[in-house]
Protein backbone atom coordinates (compact mmCIF):
# COMPACT_ATOMS: atom_id res chain seq x y z
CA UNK A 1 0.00 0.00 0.00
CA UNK A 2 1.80 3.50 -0.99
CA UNK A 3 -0.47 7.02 -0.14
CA UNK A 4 -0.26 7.96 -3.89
CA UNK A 5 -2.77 4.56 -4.07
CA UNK A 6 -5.70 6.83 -3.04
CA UNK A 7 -7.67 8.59 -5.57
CA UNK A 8 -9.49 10.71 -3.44
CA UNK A 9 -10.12 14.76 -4.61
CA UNK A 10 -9.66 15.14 -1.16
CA UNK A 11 -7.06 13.28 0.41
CA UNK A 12 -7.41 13.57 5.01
CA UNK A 13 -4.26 12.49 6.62
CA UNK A 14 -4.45 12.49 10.33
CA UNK A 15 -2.21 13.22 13.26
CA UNK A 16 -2.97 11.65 17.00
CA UNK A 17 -0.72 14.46 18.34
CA UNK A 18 0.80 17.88 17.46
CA UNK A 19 3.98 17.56 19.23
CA UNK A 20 5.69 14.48 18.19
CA UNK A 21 8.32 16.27 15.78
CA UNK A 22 8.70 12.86 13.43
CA UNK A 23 5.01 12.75 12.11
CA UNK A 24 5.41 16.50 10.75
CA UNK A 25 8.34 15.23 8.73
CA UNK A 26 7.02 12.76 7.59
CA UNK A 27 3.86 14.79 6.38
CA UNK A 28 6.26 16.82 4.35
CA UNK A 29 7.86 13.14 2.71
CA UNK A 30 4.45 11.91 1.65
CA UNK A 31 3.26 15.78 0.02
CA UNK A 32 6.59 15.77 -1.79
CA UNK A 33 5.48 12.35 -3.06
CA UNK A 34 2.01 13.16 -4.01
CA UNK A 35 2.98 16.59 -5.67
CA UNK A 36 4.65 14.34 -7.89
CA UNK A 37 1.35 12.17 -8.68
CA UNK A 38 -0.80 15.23 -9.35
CA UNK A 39 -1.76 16.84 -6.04
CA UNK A 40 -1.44 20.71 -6.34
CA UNK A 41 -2.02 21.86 -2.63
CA UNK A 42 -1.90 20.83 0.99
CA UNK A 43 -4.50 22.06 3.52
CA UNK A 44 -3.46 22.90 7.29
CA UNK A 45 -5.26 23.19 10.70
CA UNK A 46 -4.05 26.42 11.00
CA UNK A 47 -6.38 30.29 10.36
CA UNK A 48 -7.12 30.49 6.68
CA UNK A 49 -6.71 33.86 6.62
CA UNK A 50 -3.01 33.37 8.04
CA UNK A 51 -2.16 30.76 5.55
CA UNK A 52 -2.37 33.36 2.78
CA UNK A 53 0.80 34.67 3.73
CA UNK A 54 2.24 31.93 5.11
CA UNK A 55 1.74 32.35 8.84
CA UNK A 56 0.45 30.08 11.30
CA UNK A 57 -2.48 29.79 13.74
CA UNK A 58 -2.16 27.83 17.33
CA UNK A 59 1.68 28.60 17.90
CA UNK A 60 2.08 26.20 14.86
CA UNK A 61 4.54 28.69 13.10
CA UNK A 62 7.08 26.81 16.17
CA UNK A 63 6.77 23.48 14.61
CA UNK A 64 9.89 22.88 12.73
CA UNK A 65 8.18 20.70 10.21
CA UNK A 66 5.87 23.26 9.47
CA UNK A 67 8.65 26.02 8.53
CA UNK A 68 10.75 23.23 6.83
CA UNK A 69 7.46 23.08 4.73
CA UNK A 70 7.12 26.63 3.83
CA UNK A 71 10.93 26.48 2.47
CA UNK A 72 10.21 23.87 0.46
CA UNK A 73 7.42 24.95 -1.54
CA UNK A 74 9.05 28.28 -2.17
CA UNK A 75 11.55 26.91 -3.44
CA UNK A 76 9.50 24.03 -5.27
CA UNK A 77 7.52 26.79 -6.65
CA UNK A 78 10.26 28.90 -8.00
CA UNK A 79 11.23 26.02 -10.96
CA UNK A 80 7.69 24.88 -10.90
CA UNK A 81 5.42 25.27 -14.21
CA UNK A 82 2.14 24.81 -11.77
CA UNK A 83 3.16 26.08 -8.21
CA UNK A 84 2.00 23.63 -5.45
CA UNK A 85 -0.65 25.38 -3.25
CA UNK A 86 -0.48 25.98 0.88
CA UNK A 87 -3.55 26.49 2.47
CA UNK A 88 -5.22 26.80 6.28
CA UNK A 89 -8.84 25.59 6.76
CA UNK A 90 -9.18 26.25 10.39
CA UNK A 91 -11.22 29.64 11.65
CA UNK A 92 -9.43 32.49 12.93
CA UNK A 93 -10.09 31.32 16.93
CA UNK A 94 -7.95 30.53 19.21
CA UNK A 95 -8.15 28.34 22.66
CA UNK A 96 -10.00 30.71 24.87
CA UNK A 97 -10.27 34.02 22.19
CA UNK A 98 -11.47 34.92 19.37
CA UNK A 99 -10.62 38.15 17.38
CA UNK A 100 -12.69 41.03 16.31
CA UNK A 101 -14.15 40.27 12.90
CA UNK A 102 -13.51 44.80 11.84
CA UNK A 103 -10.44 43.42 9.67
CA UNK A 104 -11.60 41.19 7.88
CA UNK A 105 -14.75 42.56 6.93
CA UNK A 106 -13.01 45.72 5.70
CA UNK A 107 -10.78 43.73 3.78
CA UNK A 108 -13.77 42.78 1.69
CA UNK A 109 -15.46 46.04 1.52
CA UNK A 110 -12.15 47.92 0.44
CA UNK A 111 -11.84 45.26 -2.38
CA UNK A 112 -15.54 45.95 -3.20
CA UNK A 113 -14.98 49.62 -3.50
CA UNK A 114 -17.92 49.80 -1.09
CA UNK A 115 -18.36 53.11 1.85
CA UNK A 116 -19.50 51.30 4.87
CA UNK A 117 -18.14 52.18 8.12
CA UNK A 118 -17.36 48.80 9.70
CA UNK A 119 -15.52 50.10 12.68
CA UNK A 120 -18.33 52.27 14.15
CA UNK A 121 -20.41 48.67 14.43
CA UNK A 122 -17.84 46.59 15.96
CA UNK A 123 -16.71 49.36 18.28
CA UNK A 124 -12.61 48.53 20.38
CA UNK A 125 -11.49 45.48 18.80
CA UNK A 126 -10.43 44.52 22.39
CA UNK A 127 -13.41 43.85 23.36
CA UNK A 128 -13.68 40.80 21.05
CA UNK A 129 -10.42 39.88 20.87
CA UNK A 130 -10.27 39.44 25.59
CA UNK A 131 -10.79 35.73 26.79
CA UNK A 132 -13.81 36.56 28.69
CA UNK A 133 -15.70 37.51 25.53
CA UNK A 134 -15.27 33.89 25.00
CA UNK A 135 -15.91 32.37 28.51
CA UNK A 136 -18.26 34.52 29.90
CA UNK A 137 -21.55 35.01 27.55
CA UNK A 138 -22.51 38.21 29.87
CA UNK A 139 -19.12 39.63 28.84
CA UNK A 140 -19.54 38.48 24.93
CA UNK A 141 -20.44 41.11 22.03
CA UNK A 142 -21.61 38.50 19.63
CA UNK A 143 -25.54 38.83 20.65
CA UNK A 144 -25.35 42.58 20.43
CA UNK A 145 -27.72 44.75 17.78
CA UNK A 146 -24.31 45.75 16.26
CA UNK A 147 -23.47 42.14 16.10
CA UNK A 148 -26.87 40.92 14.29
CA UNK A 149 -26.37 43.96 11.95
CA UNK A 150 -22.91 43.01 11.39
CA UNK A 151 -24.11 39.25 10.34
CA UNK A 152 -26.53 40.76 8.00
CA UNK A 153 -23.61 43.28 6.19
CA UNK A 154 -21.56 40.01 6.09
CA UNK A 155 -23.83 38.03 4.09
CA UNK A 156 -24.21 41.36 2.19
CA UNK A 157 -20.20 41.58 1.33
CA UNK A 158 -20.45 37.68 0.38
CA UNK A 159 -23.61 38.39 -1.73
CA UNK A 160 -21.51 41.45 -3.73
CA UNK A 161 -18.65 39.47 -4.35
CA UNK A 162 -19.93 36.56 -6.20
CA UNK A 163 -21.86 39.23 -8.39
CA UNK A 164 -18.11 38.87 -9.35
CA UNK A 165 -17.33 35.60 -9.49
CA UNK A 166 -16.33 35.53 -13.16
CA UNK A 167 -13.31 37.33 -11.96
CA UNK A 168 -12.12 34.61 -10.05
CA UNK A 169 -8.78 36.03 -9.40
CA UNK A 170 -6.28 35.50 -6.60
CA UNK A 171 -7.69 39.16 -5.55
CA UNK A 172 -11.10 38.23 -5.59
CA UNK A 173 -10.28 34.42 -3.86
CA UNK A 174 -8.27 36.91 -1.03
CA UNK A 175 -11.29 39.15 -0.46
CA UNK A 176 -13.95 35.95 -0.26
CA UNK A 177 -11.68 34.11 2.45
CA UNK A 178 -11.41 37.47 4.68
CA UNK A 179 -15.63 37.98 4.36
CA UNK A 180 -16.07 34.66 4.79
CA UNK A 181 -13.67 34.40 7.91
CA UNK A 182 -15.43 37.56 9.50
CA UNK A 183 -19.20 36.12 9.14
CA UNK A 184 -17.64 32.61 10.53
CA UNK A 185 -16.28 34.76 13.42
CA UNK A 186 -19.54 36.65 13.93
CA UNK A 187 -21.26 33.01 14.42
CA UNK A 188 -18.45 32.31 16.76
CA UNK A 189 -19.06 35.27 18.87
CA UNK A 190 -22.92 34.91 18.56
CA UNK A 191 -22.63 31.12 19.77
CA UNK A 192 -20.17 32.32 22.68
CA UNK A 193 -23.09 34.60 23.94
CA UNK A 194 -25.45 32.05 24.16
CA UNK A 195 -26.16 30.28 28.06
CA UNK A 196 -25.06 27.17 29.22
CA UNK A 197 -22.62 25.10 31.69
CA UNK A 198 -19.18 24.98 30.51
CA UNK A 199 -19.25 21.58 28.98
CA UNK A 200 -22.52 22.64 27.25
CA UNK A 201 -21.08 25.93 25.22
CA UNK A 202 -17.45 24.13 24.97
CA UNK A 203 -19.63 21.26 22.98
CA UNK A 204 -21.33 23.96 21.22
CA UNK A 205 -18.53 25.91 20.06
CA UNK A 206 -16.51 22.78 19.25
CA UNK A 207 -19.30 21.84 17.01
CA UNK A 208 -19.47 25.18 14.93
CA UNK A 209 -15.57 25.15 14.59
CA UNK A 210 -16.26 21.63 12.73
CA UNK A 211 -18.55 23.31 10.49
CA UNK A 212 -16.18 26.62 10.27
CA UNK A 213 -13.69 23.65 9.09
CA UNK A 214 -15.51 22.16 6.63
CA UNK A 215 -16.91 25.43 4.78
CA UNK A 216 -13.59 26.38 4.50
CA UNK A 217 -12.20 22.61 2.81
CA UNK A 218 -15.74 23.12 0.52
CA UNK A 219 -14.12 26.25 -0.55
CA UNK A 220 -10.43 25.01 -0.96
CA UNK A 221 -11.86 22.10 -2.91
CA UNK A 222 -13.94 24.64 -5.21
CA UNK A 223 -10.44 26.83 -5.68
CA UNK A 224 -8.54 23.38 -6.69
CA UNK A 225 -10.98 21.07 -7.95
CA UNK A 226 -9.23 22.35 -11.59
CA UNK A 227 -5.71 22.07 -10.70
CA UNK A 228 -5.79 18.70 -8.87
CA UNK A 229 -6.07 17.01 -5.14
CA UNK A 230 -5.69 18.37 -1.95
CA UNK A 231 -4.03 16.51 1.05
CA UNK A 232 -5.41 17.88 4.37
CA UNK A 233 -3.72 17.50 7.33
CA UNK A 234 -4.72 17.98 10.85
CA UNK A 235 -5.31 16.00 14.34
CA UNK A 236 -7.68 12.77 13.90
CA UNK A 237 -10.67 14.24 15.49
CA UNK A 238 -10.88 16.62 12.97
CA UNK A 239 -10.95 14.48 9.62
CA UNK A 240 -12.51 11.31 10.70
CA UNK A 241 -15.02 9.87 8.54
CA UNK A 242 -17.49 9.26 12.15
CA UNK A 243 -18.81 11.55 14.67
CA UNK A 244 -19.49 15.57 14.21
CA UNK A 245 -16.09 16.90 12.97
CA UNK A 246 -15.05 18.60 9.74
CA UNK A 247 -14.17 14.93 7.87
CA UNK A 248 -17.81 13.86 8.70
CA UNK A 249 -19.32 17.10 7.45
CA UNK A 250 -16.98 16.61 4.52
CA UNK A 251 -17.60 12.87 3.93
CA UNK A 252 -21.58 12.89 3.96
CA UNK A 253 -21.31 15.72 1.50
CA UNK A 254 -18.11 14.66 -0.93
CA UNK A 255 -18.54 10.74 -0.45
CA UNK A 256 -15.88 8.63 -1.92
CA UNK A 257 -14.09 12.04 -3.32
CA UNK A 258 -12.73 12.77 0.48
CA UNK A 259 -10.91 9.78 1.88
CA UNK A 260 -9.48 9.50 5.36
CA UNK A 261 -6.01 7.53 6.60
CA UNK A 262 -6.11 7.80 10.22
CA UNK A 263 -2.94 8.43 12.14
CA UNK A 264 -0.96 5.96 14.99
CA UNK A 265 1.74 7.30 17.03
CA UNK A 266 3.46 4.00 18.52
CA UNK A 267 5.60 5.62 21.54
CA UNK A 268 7.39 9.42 21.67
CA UNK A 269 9.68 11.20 23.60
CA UNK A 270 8.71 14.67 22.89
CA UNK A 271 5.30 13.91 24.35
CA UNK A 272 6.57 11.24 26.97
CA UNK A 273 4.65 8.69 25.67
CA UNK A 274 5.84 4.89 26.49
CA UNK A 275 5.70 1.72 24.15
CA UNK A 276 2.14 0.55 23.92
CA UNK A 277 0.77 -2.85 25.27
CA UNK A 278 0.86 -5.92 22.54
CA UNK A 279 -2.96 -6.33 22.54
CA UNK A 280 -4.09 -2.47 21.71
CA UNK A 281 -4.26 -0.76 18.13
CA UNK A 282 -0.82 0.84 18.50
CA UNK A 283 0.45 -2.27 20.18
CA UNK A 284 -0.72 -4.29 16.79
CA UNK A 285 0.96 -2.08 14.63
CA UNK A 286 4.37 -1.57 16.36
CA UNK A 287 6.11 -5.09 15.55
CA UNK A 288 8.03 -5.00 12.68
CA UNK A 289 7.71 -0.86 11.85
CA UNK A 290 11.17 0.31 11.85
CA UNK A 291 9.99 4.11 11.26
CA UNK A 292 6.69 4.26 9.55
CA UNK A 293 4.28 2.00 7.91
CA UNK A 294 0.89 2.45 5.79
CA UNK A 295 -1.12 -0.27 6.19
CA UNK A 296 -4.70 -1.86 6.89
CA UNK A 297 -7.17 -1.43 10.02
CA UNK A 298 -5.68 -3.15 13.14
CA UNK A 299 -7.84 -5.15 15.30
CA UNK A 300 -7.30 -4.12 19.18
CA UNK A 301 -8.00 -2.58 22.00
CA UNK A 302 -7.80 1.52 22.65
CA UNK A 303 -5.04 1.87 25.20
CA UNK A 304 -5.07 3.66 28.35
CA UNK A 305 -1.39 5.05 28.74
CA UNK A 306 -2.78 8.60 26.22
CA UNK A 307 -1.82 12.12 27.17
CA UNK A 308 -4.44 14.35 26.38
CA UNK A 309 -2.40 17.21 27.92
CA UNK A 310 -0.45 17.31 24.92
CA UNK A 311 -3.04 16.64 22.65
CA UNK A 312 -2.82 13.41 22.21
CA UNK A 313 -5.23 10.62 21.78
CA UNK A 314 -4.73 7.01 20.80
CA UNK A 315 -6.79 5.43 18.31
CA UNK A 316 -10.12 4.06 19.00
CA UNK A 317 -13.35 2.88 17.44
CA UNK A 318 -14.65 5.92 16.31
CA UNK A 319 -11.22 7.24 14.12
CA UNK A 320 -11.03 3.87 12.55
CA UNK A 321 -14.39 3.40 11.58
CA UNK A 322 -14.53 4.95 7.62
CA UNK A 323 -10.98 4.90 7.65
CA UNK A 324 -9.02 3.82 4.40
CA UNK A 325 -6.12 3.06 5.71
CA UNK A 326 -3.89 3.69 9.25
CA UNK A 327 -0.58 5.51 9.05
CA UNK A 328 1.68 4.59 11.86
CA UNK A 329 4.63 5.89 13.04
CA UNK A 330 6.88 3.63 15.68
């Protein structure tokens, strides 16, 4: 089995962890290889809006792997006669904030030549961007009149631009990601103003990130679908094919275009993670891998030995089932 076997438009490639420095190497082996069997861009977990100028979301722009990346496809794309493609997927939110959408919005109007005054609606920017706008719903803008009125001149500025869609251009593609990242964060901040117990708006605004996610892949896809596929890459619980994430969203609406290969991390280091036992997934997978392997479903056990304080969790029922395939990394 060889990742350049899947014919997928959209091709999900999953991590279990963030911080285990050999799977983001790795990720930049395999795009090399599929760049050279037709696929034109790679998709991050990182702000959309960032990616345009090659910047990173979630202290990301620290991962090694990730700047050994952007150095290779500027230099790929200097000798290249169709320039591979690096984009982000993930809304403009962070752990426990969420910025003002004033930029972004006025990014759109400017482009549209339009004279609406943004700023007097959305008021300090600070007031967005501070953590409590995001834990405490009293504290949150997003259910303001301002707010709703804002939602409205989003849709608006989304409305004006595809009267220009025959344009098409990297200008007008710019200007479409920034409106479309300022109405995502206006549903961000509306959702953070709404009631509930922490688990209850934590599972709510985990829920619209997943559909934040998936708009945005939609869109890459629509940008691509004439140049060729897209490898996305991001932790498991985003792209599997089960549950309520982004790859779910995706999968019910792309089918057998968007395939999923689920990833293993066997034991790490970085993340202090010790050798797993014989009988679990990981444990199934680790005999015989000297560095990596892609291979078939594992039967197993989860194990019990994760560390969800950095990020990681093993695999399990629910990120194998849909899967095509497991990568896993000793």
């Amino acid at each position: 089995m060889d990742i350049t076997d899947f014919a997928a438009e959209l091709l999900g490639l999953g991590e279990p962890t963030h911080f285990e420095p050999a799977i983001g190497r790795i990720r930049n082996e395999l795009f090399a290889r599929l760049a050279g069997h037709g696929f034109r861009s790679i998709a991050l977990e990182t702000d959309r809006v960032a990616a345009l100028d090659g910047r990173f979301s979630h202290n990301l722009g620290e991962v090694d792997a990730n700047r050994q990346l952007i150095a290779w496809l500027r230099e790929y794309n200097e000798h290249a006669g169709e320039p591979l493609t690096l984009h982000g997927f993930d809304a403009p939110t962070e752990m426990f904030s969420a910025p003002s959408p004033r930029a972004y919005l006025e990014h759109a109007r400017d482009y549209l030549g339009l004279d609406v005054d943004i700023a007097a609606l959305t008021g300090d920017d600070e007031r967005w961007n501070r953590s409590e706008a995001i834990l405490d719903p009293a504290a949150s803008p997003g259910a303001s009149p301002e707010a709703r009125e804002l939602r409205v001149l989003a849709d608006d500025l989304l409305v004006a631009l595809h009267t220009r869609a025959p344009r098409l251009d990297a200008a007008w593609w710019r200007a479409k990601t920034h409106a479309t990242a300022g109405r995502g964060l206006l549903r961000y901040h509306a959702a953070s103003a709404q009631p509930g117990d922490r688990d209850t708006r934590i599972a709510r605004l985990a829920g619209l990130r997943a559909v934040l996610m998936a708009e945005n892949l939609l869109d890459i896809r629509a940008m691509e679908a004439g140049r060729g596929p897209t490898l996305v890459f991001a932790h498991n619980g985003h792209l599997q094919r089960s549950g309520a994430g982004a790859g779910a969203i995706v999968a019910s609406l792309l089918g057998d275009r968007y395939a999923f290969v689920a990833g293993s991390l066997g034991h790490s280091d970085a993340i202090g993670l010790g050798e797993p036992e014989p009988d679990t997934y990981e444990g199934r997978l680790q005999p015989g891998t000297e560095t990596w392997k892609l291979t078939g479903l594992p039967d197993g056990r989860k194990r019990t030995d994760t560390k969800p304080e950095r990020g990681y969790f093993g695999l399990d029922a629910d990120v194998l089932d849909g899967a095509a395939a497991v990568w896993h990394i000793a």
